[in-house]
PDB file of N, CA and C in Angstrom:
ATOM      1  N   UNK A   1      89.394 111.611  87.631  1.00  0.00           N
ATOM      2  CA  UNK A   1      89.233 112.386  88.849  1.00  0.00           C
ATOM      3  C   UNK A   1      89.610 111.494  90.039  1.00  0.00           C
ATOM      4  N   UNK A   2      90.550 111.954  90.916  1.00  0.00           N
ATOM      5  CA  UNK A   2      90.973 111.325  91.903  1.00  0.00           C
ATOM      6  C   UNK A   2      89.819 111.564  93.251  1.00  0.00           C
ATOM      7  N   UNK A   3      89.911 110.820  94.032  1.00  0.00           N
ATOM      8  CA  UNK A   3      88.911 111.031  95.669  1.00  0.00           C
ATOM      9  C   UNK A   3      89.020 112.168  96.139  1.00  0.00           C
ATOM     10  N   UNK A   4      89.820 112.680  96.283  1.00  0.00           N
ATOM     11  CA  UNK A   4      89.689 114.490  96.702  1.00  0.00           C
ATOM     12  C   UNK A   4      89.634 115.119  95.581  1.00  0.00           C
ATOM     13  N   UNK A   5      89.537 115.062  94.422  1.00  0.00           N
ATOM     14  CA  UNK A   5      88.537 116.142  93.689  1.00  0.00           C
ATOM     15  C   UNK A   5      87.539 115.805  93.645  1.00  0.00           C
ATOM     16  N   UNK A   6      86.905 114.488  93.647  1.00  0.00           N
ATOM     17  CA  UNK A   6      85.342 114.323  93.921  1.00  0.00           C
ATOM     18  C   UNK A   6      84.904 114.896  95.102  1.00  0.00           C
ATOM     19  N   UNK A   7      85.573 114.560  96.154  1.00  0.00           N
ATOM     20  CA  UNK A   7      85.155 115.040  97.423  1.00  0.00           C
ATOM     21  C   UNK A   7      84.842 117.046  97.206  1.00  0.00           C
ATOM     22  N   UNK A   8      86.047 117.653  96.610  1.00  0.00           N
ATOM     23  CA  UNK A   8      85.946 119.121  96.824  1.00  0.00           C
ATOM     24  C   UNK A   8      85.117 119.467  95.888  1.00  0.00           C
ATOM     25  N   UNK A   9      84.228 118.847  94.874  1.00  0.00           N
ATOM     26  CA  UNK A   9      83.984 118.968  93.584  1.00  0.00           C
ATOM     27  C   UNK A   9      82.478 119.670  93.999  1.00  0.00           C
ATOM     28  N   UNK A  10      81.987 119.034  95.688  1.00  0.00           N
ATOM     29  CA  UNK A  10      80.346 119.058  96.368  1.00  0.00           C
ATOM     30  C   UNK A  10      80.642 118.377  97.733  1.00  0.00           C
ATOM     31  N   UNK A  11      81.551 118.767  98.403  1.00  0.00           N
ATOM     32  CA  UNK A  11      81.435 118.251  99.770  1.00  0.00           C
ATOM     33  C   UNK A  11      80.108 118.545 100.675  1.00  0.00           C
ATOM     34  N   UNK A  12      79.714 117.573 101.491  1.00  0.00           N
ATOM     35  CA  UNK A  12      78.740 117.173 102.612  1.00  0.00           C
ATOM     36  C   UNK A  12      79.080 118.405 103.673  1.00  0.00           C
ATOM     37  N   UNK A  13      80.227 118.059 104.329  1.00  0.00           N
ATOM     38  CA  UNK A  13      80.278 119.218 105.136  1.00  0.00           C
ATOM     39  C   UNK A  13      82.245 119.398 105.306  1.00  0.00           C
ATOM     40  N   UNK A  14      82.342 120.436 106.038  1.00  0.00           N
ATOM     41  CA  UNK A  14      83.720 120.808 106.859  1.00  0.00           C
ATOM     42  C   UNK A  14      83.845 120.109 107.940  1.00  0.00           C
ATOM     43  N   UNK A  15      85.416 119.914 108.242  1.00  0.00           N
ATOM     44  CA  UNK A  15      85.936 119.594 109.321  1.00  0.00           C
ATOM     45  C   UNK A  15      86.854 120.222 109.884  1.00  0.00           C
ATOM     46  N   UNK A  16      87.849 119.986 111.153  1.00  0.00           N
ATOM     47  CA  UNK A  16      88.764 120.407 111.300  1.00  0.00           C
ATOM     48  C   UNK A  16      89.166 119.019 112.036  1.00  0.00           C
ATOM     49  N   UNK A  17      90.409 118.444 111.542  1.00  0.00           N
ATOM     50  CA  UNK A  17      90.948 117.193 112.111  1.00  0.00           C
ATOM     51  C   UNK A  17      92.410 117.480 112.531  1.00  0.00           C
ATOM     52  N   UNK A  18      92.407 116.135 113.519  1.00  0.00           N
ATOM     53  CA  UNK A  18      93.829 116.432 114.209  1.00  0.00           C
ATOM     54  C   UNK A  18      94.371 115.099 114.086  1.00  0.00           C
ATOM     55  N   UNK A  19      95.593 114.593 113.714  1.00  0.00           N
ATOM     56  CA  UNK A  19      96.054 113.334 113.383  1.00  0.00           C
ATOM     57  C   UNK A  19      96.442 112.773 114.232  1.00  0.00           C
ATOM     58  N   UNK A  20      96.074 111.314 114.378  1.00  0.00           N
ATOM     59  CA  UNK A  20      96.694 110.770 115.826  1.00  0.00           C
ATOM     60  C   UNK A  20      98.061 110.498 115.056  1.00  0.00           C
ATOM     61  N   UNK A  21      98.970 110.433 116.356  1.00  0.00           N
ATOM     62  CA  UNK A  21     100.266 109.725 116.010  1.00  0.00           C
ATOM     63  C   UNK A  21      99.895 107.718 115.873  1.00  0.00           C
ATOM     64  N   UNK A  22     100.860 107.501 115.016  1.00  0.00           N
ATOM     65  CA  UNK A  22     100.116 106.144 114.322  1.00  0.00           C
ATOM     66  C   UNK A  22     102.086 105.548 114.179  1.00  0.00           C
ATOM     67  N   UNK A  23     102.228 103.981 114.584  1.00  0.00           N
ATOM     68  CA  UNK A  23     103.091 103.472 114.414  1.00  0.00           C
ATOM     69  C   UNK A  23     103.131 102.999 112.956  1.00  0.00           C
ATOM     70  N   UNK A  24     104.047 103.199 112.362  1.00  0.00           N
ATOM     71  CA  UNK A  24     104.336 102.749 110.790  1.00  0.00           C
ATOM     72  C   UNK A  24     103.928 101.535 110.523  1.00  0.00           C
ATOM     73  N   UNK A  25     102.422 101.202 110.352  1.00  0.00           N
ATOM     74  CA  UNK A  25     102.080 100.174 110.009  1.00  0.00           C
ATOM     75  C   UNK A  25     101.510 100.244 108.572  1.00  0.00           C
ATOM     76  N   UNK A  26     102.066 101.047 107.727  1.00  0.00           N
ATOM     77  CA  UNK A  26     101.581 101.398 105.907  1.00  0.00           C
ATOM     78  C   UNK A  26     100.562 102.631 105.916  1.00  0.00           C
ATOM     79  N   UNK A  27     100.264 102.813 104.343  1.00  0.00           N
ATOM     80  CA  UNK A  27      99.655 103.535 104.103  1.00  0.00           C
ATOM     81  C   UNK A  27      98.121 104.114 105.190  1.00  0.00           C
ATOM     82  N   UNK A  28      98.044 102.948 105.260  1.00  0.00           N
ATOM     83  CA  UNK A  28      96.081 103.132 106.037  1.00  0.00           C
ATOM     84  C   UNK A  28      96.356 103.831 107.383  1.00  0.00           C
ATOM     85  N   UNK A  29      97.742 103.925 107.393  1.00  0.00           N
ATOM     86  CA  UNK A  29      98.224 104.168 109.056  1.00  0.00           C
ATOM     87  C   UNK A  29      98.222 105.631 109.391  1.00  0.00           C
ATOM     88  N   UNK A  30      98.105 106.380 108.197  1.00  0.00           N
ATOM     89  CA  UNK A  30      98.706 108.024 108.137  1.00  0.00           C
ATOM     90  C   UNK A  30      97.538 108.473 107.671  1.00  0.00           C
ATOM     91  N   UNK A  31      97.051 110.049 108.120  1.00  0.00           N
ATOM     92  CA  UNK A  31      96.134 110.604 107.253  1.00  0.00           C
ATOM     93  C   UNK A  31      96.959 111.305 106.284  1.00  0.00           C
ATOM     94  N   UNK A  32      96.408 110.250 105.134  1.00  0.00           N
ATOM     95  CA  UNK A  32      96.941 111.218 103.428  1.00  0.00           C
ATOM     96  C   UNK A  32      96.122 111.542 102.670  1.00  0.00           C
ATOM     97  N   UNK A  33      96.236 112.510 101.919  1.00  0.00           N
ATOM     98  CA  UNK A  33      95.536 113.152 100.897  1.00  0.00           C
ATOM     99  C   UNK A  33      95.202 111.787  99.811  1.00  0.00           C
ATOM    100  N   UNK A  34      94.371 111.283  99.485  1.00  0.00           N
ATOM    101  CA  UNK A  34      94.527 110.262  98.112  1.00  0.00           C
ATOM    102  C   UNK A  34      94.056 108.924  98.465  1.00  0.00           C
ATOM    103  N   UNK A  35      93.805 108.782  99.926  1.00  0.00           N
ATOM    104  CA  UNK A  35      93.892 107.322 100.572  1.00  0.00           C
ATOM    105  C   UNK A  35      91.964 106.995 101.075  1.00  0.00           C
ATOM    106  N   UNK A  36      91.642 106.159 100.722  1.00  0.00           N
ATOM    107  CA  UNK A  36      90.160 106.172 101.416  1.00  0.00           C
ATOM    108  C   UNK A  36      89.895 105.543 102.279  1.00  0.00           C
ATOM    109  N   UNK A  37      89.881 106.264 103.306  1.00  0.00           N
ATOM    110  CA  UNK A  37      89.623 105.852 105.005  1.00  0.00           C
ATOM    111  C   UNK A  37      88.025 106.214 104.805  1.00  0.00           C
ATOM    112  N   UNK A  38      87.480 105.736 106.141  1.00  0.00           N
ATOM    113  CA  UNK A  38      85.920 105.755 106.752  1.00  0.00           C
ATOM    114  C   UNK A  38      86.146 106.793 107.738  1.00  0.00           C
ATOM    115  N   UNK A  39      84.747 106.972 108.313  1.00  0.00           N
ATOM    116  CA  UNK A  39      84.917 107.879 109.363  1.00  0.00           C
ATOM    117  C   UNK A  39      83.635 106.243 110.341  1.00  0.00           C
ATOM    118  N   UNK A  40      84.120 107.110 111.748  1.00  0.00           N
ATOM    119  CA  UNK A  40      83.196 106.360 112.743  1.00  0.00           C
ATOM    120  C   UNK A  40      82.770 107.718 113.486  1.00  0.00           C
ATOM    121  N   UNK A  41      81.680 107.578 114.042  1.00  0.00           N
ATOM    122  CA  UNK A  41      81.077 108.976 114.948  1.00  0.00           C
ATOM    123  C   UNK A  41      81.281 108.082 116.150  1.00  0.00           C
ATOM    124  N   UNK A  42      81.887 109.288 117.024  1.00  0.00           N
ATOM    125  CA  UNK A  42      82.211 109.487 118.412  1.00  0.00           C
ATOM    126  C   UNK A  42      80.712 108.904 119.044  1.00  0.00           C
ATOM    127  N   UNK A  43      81.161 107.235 119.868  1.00  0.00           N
ATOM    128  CA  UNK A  43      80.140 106.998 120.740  1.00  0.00           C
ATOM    129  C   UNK A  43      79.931 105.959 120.235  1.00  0.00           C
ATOM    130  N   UNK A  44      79.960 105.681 118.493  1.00  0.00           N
ATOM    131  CA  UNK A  44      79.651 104.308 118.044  1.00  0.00           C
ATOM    132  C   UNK A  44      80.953 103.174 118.545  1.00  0.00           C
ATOM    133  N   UNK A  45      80.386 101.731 119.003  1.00  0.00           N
ATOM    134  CA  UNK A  45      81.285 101.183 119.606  1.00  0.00           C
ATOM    135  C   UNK A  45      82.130 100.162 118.287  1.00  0.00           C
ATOM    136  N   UNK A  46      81.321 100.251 117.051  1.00  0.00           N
ATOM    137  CA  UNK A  46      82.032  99.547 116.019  1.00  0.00           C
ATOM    138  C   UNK A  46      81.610 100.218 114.490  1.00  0.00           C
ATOM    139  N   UNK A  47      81.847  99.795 113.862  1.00  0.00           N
ATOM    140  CA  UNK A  47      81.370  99.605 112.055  1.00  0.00           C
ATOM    141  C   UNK A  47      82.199 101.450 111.636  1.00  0.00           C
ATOM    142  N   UNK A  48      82.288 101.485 110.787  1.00  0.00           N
ATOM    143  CA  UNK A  48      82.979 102.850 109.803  1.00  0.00           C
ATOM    144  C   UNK A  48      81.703 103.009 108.807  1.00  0.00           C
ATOM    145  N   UNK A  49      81.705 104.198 108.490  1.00  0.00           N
ATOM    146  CA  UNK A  49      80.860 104.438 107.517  1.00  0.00           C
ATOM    147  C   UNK A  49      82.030 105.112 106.220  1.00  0.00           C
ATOM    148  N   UNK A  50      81.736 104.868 104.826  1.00  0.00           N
ATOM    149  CA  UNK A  50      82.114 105.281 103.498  1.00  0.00           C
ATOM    150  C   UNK A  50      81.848 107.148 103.767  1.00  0.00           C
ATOM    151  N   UNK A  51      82.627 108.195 104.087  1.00  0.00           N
ATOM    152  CA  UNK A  51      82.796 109.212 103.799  1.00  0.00           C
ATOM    153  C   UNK A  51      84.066 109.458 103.991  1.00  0.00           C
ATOM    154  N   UNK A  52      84.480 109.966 102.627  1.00  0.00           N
ATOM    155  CA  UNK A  52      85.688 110.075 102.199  1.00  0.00           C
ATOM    156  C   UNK A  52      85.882 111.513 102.720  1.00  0.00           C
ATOM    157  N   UNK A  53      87.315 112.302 103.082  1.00  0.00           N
ATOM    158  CA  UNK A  53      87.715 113.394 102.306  1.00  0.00           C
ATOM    159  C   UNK A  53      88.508 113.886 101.644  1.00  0.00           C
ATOM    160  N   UNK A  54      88.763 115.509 101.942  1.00  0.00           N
ATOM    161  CA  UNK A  54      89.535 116.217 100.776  1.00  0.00           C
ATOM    162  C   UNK A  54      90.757 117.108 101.463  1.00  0.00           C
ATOM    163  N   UNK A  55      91.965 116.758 102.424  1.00  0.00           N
ATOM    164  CA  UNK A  55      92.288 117.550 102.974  1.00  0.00           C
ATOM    165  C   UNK A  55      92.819 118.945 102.036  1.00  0.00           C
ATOM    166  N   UNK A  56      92.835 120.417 103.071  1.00  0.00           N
ATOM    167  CA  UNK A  56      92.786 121.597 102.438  1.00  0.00           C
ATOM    168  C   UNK A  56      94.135 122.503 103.317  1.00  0.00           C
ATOM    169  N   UNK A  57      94.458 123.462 102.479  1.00  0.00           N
ATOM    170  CA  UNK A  57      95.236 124.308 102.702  1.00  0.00           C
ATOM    171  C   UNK A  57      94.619 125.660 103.921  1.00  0.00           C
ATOM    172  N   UNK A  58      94.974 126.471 104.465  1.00  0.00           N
ATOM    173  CA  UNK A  58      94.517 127.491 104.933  1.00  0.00           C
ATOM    174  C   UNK A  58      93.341 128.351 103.986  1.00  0.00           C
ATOM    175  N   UNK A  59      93.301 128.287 102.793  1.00  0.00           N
ATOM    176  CA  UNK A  59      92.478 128.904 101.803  1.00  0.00           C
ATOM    177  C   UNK A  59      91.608 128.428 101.124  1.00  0.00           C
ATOM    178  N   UNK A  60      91.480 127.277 101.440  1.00  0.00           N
ATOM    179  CA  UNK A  60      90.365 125.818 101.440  1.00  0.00           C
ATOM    180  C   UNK A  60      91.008 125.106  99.913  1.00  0.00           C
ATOM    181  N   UNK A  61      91.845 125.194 100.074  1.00  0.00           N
ATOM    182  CA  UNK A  61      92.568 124.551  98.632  1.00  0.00           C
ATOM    183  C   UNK A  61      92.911 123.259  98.955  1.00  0.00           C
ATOM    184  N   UNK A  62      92.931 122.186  97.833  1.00  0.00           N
ATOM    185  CA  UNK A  62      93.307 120.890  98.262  1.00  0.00           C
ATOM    186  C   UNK A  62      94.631 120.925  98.009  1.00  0.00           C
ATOM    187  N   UNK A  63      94.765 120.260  99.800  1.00  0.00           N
ATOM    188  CA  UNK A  63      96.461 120.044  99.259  1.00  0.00           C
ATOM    189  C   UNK A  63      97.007 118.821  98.361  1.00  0.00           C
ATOM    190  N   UNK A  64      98.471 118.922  97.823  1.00  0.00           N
ATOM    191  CA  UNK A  64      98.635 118.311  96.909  1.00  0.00           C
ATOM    192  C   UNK A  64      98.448 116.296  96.823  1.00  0.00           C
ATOM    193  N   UNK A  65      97.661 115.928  96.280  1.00  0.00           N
ATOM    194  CA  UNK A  65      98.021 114.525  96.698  1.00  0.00           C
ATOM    195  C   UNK A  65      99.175 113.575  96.729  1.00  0.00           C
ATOM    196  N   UNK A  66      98.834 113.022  98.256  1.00  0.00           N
ATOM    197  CA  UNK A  66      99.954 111.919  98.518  1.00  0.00           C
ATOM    198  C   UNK A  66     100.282 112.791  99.983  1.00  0.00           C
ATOM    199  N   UNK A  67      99.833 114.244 100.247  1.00  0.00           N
ATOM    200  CA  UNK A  67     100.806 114.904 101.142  1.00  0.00           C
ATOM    201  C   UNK A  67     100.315 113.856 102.221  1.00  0.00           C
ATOM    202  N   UNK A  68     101.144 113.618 103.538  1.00  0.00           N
ATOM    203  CA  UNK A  68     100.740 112.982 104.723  1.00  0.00           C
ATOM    204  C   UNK A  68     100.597 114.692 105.925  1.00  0.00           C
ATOM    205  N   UNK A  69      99.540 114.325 106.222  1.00  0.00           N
ATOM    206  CA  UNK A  69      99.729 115.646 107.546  1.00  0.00           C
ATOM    207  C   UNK A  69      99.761 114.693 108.713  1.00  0.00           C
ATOM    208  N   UNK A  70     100.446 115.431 109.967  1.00  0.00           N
ATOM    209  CA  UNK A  70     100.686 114.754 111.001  1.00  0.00           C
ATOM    210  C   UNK A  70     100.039 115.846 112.067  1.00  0.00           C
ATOM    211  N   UNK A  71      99.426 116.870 112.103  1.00  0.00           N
ATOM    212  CA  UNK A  71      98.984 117.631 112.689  1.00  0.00           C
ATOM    213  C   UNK A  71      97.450 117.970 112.777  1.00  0.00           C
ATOM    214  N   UNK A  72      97.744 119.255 112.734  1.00  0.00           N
ATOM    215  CA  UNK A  72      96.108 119.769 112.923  1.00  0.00           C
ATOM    216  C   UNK A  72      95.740 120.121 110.944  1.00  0.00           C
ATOM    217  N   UNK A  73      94.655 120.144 110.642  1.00  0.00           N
ATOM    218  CA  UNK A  73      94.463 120.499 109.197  1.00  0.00           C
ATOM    219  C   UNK A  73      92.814 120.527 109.013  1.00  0.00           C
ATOM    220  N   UNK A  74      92.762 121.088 108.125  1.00  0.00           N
ATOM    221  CA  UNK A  74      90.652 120.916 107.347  1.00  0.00           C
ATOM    222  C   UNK A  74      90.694 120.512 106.404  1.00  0.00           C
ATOM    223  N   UNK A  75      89.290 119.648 106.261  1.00  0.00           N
ATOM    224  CA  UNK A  75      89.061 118.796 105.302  1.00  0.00           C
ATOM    225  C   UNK A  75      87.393 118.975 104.566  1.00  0.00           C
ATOM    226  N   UNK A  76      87.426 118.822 103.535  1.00  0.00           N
ATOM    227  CA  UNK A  76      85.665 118.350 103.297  1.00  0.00           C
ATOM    228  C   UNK A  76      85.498 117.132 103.533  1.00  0.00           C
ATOM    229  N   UNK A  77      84.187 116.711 103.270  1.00  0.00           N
ATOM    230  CA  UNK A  77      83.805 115.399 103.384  1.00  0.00           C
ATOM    231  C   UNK A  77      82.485 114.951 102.622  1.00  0.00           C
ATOM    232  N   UNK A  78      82.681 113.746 101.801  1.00  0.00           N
ATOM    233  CA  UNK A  78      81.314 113.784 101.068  1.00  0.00           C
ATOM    234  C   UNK A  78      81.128 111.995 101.565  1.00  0.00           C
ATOM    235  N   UNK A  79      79.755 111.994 101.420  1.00  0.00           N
ATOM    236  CA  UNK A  79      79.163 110.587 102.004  1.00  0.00           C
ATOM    237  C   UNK A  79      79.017 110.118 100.654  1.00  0.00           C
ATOM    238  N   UNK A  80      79.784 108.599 100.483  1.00  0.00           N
ATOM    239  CA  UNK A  80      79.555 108.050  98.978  1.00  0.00           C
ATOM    240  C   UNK A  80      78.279 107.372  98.727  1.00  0.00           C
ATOM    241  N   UNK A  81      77.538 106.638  99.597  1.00  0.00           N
ATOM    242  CA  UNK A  81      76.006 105.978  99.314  1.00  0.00           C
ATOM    243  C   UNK A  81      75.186 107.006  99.572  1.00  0.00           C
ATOM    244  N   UNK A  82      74.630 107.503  98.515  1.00  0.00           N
ATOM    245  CA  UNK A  82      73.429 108.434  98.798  1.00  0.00           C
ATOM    246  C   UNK A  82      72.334 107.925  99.097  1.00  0.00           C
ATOM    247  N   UNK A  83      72.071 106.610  99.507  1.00  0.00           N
ATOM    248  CA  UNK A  83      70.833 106.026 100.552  1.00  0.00           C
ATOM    249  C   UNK A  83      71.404 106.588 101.540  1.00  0.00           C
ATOM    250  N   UNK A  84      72.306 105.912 102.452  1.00  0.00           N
ATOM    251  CA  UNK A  84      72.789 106.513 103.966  1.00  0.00           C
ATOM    252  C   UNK A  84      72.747 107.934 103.655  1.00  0.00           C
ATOM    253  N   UNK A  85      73.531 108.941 102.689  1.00  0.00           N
ATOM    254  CA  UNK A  85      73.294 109.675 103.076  1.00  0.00           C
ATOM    255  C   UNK A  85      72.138 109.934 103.314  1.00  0.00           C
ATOM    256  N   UNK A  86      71.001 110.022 102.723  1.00  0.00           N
ATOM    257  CA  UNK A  86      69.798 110.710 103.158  1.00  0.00           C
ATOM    258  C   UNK A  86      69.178 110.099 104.360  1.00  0.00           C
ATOM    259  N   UNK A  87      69.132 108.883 104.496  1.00  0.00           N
ATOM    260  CA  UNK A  87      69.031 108.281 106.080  1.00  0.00           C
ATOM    261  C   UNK A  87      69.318 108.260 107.177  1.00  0.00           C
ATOM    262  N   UNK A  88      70.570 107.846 107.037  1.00  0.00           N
ATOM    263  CA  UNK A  88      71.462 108.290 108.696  1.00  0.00           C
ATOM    264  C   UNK A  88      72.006 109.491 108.146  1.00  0.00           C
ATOM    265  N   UNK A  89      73.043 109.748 107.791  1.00  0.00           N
ATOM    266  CA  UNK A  89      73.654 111.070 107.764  1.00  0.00           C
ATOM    267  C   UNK A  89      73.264 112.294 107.551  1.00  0.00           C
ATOM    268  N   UNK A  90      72.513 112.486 107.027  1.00  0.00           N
ATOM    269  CA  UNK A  90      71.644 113.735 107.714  1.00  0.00           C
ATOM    270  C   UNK A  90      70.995 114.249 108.929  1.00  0.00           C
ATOM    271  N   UNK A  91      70.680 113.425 109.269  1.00  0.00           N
ATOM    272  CA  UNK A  91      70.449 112.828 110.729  1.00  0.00           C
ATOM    273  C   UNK A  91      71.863 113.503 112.080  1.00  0.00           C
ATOM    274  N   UNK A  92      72.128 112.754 111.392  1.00  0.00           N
ATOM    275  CA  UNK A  92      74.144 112.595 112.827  1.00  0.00           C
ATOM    276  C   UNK A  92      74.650 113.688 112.302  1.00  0.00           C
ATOM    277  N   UNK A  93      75.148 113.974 110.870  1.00  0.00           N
ATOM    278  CA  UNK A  93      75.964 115.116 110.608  1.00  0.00           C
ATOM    279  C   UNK A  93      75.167 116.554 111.509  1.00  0.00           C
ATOM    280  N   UNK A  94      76.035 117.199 111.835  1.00  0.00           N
ATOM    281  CA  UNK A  94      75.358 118.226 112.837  1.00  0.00           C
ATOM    282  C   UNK A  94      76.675 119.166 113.262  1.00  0.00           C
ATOM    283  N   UNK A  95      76.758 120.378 113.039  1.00  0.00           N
ATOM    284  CA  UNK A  95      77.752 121.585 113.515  1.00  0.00           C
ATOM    285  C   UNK A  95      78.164 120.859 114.791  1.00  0.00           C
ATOM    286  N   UNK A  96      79.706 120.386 115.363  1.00  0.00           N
ATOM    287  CA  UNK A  96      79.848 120.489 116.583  1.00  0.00           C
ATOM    288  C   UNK A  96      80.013 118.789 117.087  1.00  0.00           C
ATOM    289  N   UNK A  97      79.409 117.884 115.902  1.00  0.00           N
ATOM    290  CA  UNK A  97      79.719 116.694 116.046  1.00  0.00           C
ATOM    291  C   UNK A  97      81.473 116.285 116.350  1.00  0.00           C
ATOM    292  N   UNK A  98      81.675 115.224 117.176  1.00  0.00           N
ATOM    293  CA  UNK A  98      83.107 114.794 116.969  1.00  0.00           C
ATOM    294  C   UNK A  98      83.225 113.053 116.062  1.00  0.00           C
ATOM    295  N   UNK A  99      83.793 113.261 115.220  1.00  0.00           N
ATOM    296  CA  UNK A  99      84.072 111.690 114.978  1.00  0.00           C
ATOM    297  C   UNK A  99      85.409 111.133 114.848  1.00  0.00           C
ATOM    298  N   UNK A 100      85.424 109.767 113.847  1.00  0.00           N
ATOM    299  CA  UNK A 100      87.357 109.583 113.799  1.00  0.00           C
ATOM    300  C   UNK A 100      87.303 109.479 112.139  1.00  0.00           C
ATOM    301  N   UNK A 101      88.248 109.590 111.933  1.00  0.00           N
ATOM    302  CA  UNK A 101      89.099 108.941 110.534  1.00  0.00           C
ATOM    303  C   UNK A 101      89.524 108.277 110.716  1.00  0.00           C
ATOM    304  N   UNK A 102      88.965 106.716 110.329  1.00  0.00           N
ATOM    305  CA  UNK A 102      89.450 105.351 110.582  1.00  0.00           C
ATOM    306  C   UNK A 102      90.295 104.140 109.243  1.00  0.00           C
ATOM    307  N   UNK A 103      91.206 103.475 109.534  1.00  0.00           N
ATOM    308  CA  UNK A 103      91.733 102.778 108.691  1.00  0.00           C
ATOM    309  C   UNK A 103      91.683 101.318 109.054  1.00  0.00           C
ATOM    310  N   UNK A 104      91.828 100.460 108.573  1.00  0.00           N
ATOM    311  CA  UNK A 104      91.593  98.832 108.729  1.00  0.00           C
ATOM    312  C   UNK A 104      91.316  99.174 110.704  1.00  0.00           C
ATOM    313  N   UNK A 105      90.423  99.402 111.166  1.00  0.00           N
ATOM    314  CA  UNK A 105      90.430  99.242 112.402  1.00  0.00           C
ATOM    315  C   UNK A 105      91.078 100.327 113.196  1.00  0.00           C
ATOM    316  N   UNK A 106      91.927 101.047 112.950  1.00  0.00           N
ATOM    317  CA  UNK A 106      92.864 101.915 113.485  1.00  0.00           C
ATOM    318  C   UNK A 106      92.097 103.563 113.269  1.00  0.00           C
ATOM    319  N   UNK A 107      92.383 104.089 114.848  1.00  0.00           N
ATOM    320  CA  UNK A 107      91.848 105.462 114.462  1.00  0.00           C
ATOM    321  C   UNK A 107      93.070 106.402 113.897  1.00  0.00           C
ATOM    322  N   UNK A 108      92.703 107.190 112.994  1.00  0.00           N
ATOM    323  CA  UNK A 108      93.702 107.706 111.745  1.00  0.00           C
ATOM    324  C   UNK A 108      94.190 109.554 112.238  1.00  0.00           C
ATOM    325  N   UNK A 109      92.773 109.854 113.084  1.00  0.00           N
ATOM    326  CA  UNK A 109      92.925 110.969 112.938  1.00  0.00           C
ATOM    327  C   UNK A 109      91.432 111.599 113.787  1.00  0.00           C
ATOM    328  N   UNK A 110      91.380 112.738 114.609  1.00  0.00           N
ATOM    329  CA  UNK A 110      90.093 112.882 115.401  1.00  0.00           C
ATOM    330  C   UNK A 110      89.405 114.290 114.633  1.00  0.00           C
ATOM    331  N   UNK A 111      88.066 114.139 114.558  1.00  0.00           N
ATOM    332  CA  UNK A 111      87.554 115.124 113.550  1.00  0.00           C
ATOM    333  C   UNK A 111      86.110 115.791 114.533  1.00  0.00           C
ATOM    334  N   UNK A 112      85.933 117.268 114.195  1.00  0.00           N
ATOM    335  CA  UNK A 112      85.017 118.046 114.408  1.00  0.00           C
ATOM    336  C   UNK A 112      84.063 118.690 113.516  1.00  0.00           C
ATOM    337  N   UNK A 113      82.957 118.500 113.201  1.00  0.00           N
ATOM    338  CA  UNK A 113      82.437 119.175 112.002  1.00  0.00           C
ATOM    339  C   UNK A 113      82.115 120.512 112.420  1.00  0.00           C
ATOM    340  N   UNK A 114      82.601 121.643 111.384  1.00  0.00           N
ATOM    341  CA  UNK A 114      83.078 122.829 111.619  1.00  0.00           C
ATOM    342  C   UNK A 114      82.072 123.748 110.884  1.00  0.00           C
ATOM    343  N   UNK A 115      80.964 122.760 109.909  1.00  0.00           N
ATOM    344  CA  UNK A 115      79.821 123.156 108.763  1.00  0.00           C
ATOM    345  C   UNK A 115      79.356 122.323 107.843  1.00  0.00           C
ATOM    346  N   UNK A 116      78.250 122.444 108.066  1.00  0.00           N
ATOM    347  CA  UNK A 116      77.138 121.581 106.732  1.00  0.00           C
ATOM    348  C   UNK A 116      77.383 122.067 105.703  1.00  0.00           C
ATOM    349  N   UNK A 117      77.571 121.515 104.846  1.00  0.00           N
ATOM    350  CA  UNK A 117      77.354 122.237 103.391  1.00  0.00           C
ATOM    351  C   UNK A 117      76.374 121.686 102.654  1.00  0.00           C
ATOM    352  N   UNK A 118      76.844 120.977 101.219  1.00  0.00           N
ATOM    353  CA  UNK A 118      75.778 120.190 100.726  1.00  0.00           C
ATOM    354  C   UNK A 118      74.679 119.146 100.943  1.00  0.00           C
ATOM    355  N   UNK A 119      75.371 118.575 102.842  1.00  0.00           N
ATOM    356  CA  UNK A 119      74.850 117.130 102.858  1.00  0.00           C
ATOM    357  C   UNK A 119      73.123 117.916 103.275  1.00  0.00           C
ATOM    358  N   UNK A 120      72.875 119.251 103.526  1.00  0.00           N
ATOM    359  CA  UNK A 120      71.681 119.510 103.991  1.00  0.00           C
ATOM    360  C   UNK A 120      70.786 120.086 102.497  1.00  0.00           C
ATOM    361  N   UNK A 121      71.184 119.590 101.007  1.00  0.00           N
ATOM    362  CA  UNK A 121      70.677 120.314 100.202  1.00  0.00           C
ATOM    363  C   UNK A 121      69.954 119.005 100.186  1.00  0.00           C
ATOM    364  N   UNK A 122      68.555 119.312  99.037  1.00  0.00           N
ATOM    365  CA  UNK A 122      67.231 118.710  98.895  1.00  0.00           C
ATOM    366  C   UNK A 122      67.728 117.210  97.709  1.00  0.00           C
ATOM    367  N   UNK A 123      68.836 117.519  97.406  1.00  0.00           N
ATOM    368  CA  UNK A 123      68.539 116.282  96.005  1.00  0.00           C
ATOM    369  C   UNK A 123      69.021 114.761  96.442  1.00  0.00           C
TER     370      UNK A 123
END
C-alpha cells in the first residue's frame, strides 16, 4: 500500500489546497501525489508536523500516483503519530483552519480544511 491509499483508506479530515508556484528545486518542490510532505498550521513560526495526504479527483477519487498538480485540487489527510493525533491535533484540526504543505523547509502548497472526518472519531 502506497501513502495515498493509506491516507484514503481513513482520512483525518478534507482539504482544499492551492499549489504555490515552486522553482525546480526536485521532487519535495511540487505537490505530488506519492511524495511525503508535512503540513505546518498557519501562525506557527517553525517545526512541520507528519500528516500526510491523498490528493483527489472532482469525485473524491485518488488521483493517479506521481500526478504533480500545479493548481487548485482536494485532498484527505491522515495524522501518522496517533499520540499527536489525539493531543494536539484534535485540538487545531477545526472546519475553516488554514495551513501549508511543506517540503525540506519550503512551502509546497496553501491548504483549508473543508471537514473533519475520522480525526474526531473515539479510537
Amino acid at each position: 500500500m502506497n501513502v495515498e491509499e493509506w491516507v484514503y483508506e481513513r482520512p483525518d479530515f478534507a482539504a482544499s489546497l492551492q499549489a504555490i508556484p515552486q522553482p525546480e528545486t526536485g521532487l519535495r518542490s511540487s505537490l505530488r501525489q506519492g511524495i511525503k510532505l508535512d503540513v505546518m498550521y498557519e501562525g506557527d513560526k517553525s517545526g512541520a508536523w507528519m500528516i500526510y495526504y491523498a490528493l483527489l479527483d472532482g469525485e473524491r477519487l485518488l488521483l493517479p500516483h506521481g500526478v504533480v498538480c500545479q493548481g487548485a485540487v482536494k485532498a484527505y489527510f491522515r495524522v501518522l503519530n496517533l499520540e499527536l493525533r489525539a493531543t494536539v491535533h484534535k485540538q487545531r484540526v477545526k472546519l475553516g483552519i488554514r495551513f501549508f504543505v511543506v517540503g525540506g523547509g519550503h512551502k509546497v502548497a496553501e491548504g483549508l480544511v473543508t471537514e473533519v472526518l475520522h480525526l474526531s472519531d473515539e479510537d
